[in-house]
PDB file of N, CA and C in Angstrom:
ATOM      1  N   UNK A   1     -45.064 236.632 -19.330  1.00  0.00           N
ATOM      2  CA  UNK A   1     -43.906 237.495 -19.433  1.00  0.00           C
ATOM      3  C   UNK A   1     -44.325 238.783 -20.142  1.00  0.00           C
ATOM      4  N   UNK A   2     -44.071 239.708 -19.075  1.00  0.00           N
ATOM      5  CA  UNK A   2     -44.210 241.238 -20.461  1.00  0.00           C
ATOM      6  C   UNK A   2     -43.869 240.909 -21.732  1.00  0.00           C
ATOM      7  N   UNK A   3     -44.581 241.880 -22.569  1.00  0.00           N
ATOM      8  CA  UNK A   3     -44.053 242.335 -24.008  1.00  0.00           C
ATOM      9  C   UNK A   3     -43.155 243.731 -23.650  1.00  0.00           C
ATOM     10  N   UNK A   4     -42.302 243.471 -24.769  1.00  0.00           N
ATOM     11  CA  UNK A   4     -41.074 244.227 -24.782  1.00  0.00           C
ATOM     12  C   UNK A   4     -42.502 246.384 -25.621  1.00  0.00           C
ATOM     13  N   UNK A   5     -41.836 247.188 -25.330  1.00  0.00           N
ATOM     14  CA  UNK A   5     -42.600 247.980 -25.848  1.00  0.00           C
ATOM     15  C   UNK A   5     -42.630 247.858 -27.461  1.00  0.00           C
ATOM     16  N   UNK A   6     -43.370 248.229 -28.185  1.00  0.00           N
ATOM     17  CA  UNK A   6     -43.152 248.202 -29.524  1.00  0.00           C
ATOM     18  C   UNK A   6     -43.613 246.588 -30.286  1.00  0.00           C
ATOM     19  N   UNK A   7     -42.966 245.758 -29.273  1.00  0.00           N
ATOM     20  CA  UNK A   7     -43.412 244.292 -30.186  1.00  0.00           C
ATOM     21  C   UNK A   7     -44.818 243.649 -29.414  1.00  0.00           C
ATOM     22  N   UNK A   8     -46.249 244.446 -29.473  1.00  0.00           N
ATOM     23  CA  UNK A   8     -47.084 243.780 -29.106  1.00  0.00           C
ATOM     24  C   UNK A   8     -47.785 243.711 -30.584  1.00  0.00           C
ATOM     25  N   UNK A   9     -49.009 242.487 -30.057  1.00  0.00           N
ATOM     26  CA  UNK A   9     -49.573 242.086 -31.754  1.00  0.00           C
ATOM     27  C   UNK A   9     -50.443 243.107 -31.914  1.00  0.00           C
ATOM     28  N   UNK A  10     -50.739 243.394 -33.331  1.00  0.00           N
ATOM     29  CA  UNK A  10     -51.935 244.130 -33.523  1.00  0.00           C
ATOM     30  C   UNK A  10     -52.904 243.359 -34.176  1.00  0.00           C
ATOM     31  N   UNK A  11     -53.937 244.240 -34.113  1.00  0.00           N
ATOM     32  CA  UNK A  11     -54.790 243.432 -35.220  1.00  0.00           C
ATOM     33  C   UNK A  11     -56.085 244.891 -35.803  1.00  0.00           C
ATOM     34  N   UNK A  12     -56.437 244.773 -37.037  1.00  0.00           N
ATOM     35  CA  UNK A  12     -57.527 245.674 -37.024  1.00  0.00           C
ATOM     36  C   UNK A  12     -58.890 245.445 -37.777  1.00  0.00           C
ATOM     37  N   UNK A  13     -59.672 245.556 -37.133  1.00  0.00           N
ATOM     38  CA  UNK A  13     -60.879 244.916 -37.865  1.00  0.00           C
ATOM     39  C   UNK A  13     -61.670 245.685 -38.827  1.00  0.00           C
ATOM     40  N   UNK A  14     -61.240 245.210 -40.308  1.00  0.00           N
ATOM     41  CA  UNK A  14     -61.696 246.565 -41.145  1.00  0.00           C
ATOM     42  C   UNK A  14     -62.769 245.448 -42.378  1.00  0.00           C
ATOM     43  N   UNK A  15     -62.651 245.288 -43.224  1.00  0.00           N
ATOM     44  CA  UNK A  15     -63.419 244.963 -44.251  1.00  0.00           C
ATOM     45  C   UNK A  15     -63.248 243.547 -44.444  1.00  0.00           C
ATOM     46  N   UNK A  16     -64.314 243.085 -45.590  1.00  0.00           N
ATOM     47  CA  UNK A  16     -64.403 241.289 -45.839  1.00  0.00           C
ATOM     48  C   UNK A  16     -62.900 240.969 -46.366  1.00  0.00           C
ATOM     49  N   UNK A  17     -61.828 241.713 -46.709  1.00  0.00           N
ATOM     50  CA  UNK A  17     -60.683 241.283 -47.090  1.00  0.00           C
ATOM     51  C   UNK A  17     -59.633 241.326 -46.033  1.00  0.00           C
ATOM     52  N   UNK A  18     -58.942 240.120 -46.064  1.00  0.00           N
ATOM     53  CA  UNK A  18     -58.513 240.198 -44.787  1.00  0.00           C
ATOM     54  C   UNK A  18     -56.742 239.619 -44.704  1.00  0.00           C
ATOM     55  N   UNK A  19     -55.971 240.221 -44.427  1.00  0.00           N
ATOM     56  CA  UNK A  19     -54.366 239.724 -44.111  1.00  0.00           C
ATOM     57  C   UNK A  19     -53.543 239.660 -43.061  1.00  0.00           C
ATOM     58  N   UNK A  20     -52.993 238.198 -43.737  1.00  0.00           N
ATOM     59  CA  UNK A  20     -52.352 237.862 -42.374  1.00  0.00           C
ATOM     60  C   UNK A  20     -50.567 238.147 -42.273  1.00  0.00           C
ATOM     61  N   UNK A  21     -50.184 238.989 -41.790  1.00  0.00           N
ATOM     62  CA  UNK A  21     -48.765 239.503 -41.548  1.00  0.00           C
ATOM     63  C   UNK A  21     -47.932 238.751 -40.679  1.00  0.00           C
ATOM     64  N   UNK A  22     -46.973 237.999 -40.784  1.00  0.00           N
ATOM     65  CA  UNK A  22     -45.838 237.005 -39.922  1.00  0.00           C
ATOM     66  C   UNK A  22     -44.332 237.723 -39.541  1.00  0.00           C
ATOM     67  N   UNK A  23     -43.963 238.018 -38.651  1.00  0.00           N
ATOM     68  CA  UNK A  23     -42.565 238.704 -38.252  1.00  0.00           C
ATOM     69  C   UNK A  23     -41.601 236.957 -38.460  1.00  0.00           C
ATOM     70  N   UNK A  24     -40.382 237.684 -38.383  1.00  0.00           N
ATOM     71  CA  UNK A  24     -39.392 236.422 -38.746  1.00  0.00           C
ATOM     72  C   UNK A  24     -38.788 235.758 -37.626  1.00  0.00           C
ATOM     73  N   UNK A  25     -38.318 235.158 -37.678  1.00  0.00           N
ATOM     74  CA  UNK A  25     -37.332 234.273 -36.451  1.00  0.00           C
ATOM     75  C   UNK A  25     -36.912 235.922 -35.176  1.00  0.00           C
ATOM     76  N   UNK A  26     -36.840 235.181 -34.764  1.00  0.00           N
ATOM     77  CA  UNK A  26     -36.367 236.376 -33.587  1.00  0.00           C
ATOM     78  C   UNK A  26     -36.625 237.448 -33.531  1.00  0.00           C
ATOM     79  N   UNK A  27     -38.162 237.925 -34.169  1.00  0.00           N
ATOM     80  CA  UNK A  27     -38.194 239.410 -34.637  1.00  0.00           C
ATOM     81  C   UNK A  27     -39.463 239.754 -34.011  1.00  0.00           C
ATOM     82  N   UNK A  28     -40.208 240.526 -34.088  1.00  0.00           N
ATOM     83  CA  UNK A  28     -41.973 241.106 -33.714  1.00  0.00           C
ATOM     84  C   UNK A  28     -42.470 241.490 -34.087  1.00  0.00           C
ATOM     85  N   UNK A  29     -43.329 242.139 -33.858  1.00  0.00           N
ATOM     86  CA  UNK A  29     -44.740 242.562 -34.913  1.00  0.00           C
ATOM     87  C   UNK A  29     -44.051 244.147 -35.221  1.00  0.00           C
ATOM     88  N   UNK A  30     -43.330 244.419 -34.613  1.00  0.00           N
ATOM     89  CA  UNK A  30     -42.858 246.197 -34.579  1.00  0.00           C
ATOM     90  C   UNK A  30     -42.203 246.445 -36.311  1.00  0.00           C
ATOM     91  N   UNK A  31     -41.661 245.353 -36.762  1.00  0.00           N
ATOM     92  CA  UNK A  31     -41.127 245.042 -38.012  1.00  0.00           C
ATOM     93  C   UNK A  31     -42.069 245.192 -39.179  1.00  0.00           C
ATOM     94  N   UNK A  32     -42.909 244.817 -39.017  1.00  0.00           N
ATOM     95  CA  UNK A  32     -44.395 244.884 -40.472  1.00  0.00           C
ATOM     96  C   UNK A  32     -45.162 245.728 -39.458  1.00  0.00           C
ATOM     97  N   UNK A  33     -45.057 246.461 -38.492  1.00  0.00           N
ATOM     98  CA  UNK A  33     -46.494 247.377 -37.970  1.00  0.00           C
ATOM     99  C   UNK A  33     -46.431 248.347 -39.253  1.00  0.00           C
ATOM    100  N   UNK A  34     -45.438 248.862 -39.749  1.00  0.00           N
ATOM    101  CA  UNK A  34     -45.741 250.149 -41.115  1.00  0.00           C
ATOM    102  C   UNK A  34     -46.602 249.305 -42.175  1.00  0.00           C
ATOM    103  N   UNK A  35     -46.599 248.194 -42.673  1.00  0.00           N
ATOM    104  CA  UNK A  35     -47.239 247.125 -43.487  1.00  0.00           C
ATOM    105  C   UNK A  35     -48.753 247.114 -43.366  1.00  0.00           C
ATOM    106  N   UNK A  36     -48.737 247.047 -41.590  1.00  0.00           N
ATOM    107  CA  UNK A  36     -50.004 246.949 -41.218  1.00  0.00           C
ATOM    108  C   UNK A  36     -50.705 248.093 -41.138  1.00  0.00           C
ATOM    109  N   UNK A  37     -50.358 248.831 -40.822  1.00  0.00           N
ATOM    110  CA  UNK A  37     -50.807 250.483 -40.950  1.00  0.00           C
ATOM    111  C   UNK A  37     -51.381 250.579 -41.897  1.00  0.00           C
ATOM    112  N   UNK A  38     -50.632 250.847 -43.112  1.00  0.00           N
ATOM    113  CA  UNK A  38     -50.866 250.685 -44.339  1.00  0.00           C
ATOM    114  C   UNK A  38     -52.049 250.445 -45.118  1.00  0.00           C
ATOM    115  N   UNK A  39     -51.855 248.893 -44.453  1.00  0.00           N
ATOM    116  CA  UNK A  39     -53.237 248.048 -45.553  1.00  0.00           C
ATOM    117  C   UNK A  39     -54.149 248.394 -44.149  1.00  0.00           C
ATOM    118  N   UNK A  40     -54.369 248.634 -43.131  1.00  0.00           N
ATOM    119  CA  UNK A  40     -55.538 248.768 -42.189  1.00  0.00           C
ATOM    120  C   UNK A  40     -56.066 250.184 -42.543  1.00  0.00           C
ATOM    121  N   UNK A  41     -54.843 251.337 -42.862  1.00  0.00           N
ATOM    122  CA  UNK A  41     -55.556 252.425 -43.445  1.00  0.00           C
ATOM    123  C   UNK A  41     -56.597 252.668 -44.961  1.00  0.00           C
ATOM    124  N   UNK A  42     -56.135 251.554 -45.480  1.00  0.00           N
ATOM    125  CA  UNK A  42     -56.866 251.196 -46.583  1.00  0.00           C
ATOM    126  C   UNK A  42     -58.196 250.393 -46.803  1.00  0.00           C
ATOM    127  N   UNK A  43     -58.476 249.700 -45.165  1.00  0.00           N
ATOM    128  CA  UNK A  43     -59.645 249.160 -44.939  1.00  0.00           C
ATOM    129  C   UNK A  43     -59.878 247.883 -44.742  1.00  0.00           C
ATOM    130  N   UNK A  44     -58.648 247.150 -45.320  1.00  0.00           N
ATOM    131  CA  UNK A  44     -58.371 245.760 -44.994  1.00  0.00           C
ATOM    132  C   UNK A  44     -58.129 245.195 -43.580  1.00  0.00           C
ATOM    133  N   UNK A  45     -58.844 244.067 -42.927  1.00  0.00           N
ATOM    134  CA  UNK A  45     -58.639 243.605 -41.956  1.00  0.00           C
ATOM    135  C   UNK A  45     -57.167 242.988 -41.879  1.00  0.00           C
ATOM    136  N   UNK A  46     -56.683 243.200 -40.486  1.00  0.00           N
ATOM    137  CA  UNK A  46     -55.157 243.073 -40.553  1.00  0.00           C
ATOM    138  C   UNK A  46     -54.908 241.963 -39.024  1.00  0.00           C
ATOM    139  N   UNK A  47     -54.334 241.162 -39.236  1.00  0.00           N
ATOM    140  CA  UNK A  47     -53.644 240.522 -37.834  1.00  0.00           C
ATOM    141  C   UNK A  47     -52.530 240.306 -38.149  1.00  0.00           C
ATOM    142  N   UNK A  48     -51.605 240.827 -37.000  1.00  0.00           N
ATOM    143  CA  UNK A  48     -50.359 240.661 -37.026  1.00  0.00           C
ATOM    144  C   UNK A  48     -49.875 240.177 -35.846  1.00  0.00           C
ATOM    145  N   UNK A  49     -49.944 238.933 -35.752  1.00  0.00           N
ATOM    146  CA  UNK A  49     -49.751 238.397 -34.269  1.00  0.00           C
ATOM    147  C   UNK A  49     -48.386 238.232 -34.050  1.00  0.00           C
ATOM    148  N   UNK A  50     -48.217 238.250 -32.281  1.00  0.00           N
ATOM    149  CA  UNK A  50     -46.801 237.963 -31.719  1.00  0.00           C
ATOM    150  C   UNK A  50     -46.220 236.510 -31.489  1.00  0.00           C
ATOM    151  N   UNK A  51     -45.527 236.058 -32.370  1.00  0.00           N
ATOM    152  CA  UNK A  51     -45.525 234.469 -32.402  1.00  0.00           C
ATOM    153  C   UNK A  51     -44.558 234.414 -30.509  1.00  0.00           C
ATOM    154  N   UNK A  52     -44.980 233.217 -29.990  1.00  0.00           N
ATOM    155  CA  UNK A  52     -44.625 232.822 -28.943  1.00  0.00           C
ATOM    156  C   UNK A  52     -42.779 232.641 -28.985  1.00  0.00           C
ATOM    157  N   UNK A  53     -42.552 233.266 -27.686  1.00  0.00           N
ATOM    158  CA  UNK A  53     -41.237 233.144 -27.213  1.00  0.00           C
ATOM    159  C   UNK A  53     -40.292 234.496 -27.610  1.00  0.00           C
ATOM    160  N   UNK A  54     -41.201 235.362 -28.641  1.00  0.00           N
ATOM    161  CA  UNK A  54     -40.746 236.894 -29.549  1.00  0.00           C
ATOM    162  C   UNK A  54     -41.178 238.023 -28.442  1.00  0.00           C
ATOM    163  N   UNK A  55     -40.498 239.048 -28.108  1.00  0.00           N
ATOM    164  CA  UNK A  55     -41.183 239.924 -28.459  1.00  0.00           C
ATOM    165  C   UNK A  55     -40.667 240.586 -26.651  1.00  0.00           C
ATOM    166  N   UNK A  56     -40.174 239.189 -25.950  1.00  0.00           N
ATOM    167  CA  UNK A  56     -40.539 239.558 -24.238  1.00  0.00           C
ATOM    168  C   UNK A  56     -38.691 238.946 -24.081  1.00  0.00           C
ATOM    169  N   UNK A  57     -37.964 238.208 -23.653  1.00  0.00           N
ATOM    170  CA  UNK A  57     -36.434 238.160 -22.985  1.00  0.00           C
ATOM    171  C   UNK A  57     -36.009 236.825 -24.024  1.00  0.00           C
ATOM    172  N   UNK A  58     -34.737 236.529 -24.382  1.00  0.00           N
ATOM    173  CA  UNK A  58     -34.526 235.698 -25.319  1.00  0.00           C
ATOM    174  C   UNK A  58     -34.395 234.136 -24.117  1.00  0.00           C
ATOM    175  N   UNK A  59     -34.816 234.068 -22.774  1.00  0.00           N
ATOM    176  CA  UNK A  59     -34.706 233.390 -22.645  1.00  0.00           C
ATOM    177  C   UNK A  59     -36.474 232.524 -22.843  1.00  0.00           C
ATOM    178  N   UNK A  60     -37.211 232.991 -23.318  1.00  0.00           N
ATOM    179  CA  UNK A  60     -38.320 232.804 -23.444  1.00  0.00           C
ATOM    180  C   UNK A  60     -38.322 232.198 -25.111  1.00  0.00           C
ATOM    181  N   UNK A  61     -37.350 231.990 -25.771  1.00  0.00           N
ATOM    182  CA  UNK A  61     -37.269 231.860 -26.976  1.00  0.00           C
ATOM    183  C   UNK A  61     -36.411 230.171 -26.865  1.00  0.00           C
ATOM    184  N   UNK A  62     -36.129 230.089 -25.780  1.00  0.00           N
ATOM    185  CA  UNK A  62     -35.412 229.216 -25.540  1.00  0.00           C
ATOM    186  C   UNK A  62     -36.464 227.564 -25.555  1.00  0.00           C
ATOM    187  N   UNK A  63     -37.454 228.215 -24.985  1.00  0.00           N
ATOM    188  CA  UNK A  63     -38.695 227.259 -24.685  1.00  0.00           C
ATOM    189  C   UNK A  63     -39.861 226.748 -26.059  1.00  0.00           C
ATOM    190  N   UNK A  64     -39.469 227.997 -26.416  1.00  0.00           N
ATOM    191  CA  UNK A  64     -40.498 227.501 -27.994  1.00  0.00           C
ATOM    192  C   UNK A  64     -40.070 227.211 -29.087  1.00  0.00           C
ATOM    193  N   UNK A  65     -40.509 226.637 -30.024  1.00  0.00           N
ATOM    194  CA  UNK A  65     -40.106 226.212 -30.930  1.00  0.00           C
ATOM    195  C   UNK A  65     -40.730 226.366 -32.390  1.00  0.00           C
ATOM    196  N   UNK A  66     -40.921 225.760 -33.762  1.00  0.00           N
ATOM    197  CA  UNK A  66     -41.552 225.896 -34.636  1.00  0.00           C
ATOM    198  C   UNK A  66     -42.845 225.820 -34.858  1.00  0.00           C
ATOM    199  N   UNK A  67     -43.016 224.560 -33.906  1.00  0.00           N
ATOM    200  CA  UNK A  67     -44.476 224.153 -33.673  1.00  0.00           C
ATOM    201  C   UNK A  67     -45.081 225.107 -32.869  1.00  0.00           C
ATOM    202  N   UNK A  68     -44.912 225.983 -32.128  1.00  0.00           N
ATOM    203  CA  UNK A  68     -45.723 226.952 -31.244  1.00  0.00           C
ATOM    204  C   UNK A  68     -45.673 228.203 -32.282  1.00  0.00           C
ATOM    205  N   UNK A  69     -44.813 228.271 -33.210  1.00  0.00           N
ATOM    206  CA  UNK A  69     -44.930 229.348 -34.211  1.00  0.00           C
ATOM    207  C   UNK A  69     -46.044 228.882 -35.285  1.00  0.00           C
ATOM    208  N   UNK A  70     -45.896 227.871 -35.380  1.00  0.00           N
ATOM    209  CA  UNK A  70     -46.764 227.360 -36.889  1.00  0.00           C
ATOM    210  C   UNK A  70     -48.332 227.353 -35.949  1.00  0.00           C
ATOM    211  N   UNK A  71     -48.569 227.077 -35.035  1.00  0.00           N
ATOM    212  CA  UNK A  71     -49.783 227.087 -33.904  1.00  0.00           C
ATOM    213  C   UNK A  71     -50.970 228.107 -34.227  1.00  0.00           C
ATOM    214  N   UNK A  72     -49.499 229.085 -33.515  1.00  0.00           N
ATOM    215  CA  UNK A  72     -50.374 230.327 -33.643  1.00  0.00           C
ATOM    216  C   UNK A  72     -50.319 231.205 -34.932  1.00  0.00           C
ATOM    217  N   UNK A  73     -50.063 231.069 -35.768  1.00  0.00           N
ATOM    218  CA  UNK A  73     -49.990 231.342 -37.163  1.00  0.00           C
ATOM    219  C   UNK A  73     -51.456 230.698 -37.631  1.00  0.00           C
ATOM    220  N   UNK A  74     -51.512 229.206 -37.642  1.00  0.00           N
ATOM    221  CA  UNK A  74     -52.708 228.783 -37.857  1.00  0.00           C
ATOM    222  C   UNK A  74     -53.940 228.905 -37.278  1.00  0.00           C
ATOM    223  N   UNK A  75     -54.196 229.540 -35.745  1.00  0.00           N
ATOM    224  CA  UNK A  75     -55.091 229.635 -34.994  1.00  0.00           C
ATOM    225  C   UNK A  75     -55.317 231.372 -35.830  1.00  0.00           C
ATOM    226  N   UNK A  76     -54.642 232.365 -36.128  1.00  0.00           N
ATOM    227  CA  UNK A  76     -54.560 233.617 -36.568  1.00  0.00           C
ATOM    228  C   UNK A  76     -55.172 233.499 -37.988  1.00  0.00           C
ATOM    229  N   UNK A  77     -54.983 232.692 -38.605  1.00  0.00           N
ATOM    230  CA  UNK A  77     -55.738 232.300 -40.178  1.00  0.00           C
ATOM    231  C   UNK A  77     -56.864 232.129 -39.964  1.00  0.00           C
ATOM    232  N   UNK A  78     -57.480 230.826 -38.794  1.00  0.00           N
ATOM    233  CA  UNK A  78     -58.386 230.775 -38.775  1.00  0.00           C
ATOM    234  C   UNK A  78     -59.064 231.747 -38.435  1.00  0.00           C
ATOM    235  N   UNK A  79     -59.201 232.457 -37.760  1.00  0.00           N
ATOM    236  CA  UNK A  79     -59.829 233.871 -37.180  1.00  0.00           C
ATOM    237  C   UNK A  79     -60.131 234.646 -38.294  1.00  0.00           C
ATOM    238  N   UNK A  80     -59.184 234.710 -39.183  1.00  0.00           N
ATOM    239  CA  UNK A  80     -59.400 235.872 -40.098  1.00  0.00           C
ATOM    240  C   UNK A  80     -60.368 234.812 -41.242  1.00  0.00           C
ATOM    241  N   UNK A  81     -60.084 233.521 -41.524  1.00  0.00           N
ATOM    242  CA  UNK A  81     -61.304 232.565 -42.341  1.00  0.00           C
ATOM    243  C   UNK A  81     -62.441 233.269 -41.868  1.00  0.00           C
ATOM    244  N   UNK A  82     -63.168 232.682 -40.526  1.00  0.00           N
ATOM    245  CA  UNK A  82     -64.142 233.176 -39.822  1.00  0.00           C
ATOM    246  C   UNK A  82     -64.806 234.855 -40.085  1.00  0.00           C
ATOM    247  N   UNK A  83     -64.255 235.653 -40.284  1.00  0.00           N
ATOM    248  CA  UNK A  83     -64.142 237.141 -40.155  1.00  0.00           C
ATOM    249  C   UNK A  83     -64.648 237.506 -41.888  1.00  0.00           C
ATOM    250  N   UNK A  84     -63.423 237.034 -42.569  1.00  0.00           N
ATOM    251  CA  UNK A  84     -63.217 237.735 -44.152  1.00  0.00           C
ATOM    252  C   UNK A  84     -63.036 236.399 -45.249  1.00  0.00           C
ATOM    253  N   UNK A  85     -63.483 237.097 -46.375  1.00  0.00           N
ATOM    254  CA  UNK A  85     -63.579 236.174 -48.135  1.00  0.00           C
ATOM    255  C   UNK A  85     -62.282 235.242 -48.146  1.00  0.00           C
TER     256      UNK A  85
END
């Protein structure tokens, strides 16, 4: 399903310090992108992923649940383990 404009994930690959940014229930990455800006302009590695069922038609929200949020939240940690301190 498309992403809606504005709510795609970012991510930026900057230094051994590294953060992980979460949008809320029904919300997208467009919400903390100023957050992420921010600390990525400052040098810090940043992922701000699009949790599943966000971001594209609310009937797509219909299908996922906590566990596909907590998923990819944890697959996004790990990445940044791998990457940064």
């Amino acid at each position: 399903m498309p992403v809606l404009p504005g709510a795609e994930p970012f991510r930026h690959e900057g230094g051994e310090v590294g953060v992980l940014l979460c949008h809320g229930f029904t919300g997208s990455p467009q919400s903390l992108r100023p957050w992420a800006d921010f600390l990525a302009e400052r040098g810090l590695t940043v992922s701000l992923p699009l949790l599943p069922g966000h971001g594209t038609r609310w009937e797509d929200m219909a299908v996922t649940g906590w566990q596909d949020w907590y998923a990819e939240v944890d697959r996004e940690l790990r990445v940044l383990r791998e990457r940064c301190d």
